[in-house]
Each structure stands twice: as structure tokens, then as C-alpha cells.
Protein backbone atom coordinates (compact mmCIF):
# COMPACT_ATOMS: atom_id res chain seq x y z
CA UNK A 1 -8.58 4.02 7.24
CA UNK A 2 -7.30 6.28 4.47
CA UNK A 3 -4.54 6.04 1.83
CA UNK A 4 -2.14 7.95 3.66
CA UNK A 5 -2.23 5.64 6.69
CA UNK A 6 -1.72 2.81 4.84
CA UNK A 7 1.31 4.46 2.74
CA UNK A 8 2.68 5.32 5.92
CA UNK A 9 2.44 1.19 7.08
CA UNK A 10 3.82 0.17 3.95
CA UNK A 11 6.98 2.73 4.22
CA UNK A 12 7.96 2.21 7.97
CA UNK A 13 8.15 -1.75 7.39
CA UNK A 14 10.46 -0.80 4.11
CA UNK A 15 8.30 -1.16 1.22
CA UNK A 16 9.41 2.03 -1.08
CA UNK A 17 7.17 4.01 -4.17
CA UNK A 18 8.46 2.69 -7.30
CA UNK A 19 5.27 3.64 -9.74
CA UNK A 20 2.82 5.98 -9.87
CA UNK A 21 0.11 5.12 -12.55
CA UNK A 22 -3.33 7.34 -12.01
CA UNK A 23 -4.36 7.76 -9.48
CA UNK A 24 -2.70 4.66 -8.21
CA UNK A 25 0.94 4.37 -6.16
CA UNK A 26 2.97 0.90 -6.87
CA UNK A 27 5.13 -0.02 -3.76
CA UNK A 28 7.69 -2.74 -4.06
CA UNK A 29 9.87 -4.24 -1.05
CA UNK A 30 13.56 -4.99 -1.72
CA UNK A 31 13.34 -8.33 0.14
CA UNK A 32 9.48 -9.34 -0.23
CA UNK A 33 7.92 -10.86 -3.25
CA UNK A 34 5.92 -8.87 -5.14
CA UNK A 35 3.84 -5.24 -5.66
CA UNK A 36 1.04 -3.53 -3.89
CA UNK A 37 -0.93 -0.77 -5.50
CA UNK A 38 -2.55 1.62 -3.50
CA UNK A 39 -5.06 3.98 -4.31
CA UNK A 40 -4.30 7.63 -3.69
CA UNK A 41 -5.30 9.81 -2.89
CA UNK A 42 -8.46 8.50 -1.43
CA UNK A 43 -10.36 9.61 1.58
CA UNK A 44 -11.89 6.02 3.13
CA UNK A 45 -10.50 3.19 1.44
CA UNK A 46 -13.39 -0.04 1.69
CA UNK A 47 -13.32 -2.19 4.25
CA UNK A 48 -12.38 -5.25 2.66
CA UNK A 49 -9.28 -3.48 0.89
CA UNK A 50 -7.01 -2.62 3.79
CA UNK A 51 -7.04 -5.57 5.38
CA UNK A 52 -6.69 -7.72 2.16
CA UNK A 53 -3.41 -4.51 1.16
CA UNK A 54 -1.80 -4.86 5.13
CA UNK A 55 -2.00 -8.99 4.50
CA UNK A 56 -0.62 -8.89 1.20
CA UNK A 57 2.26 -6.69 2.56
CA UNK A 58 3.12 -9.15 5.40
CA UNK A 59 2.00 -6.73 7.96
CA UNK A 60 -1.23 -8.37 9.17
């Protein structure tokens, strides 16, 4: 899975950009505790990272 795909999750359940910082994008939720930092953009992101980024989000 890729950056953009995971940016996408992250936006449809509400989370919105609030940072960019590098090549890193900061997404904060108005109701959920919290930050995520993505890395974009970024072909393949590693297996253990989008699972631990979709849990961290709530969405998994």
C-alpha cells in the first residue's frame, strides 16, 4: 500500500492535514486523540507501518 491510499483512509473517516514537515504529512482528527504522521510521498510504505498507521487511526 502506498501513501496516497492511506491519506485517502485517513481523510474519508475525518482525520484532516494540519502539518507538513519534510517529507512527512501530520493529520489530526477533531474528535480522536492524537496525530499520525505519514510519509509522503512514498511509493510502498513497509509492511509493518500501515497496519501499525490504520490501528493508530482507529480504522483497523
Amino acid at each position: 500500500m502506498n501513501s496516497r491510499q492511506v491519506i485517502k483512509q485517513l481523510e474519508a473517516d475525518g482525520w484532516e492535514l494540519r502539518n507538513v514537515k519534510g517529507s512527512h504529512h501530520i493529520f489530526r482528527h477533531p474528535t480522536k486523540p492524537g496525530h499520525i504522521s505519514v510519509p509522503h510521498p512514498k511509493q510502498d510504505l513497509g509492511v509493518g507501518l500501515v497496519p501499525k498507521l490504520l490501528k493508530q487511526a482507529g480504522l483497523k
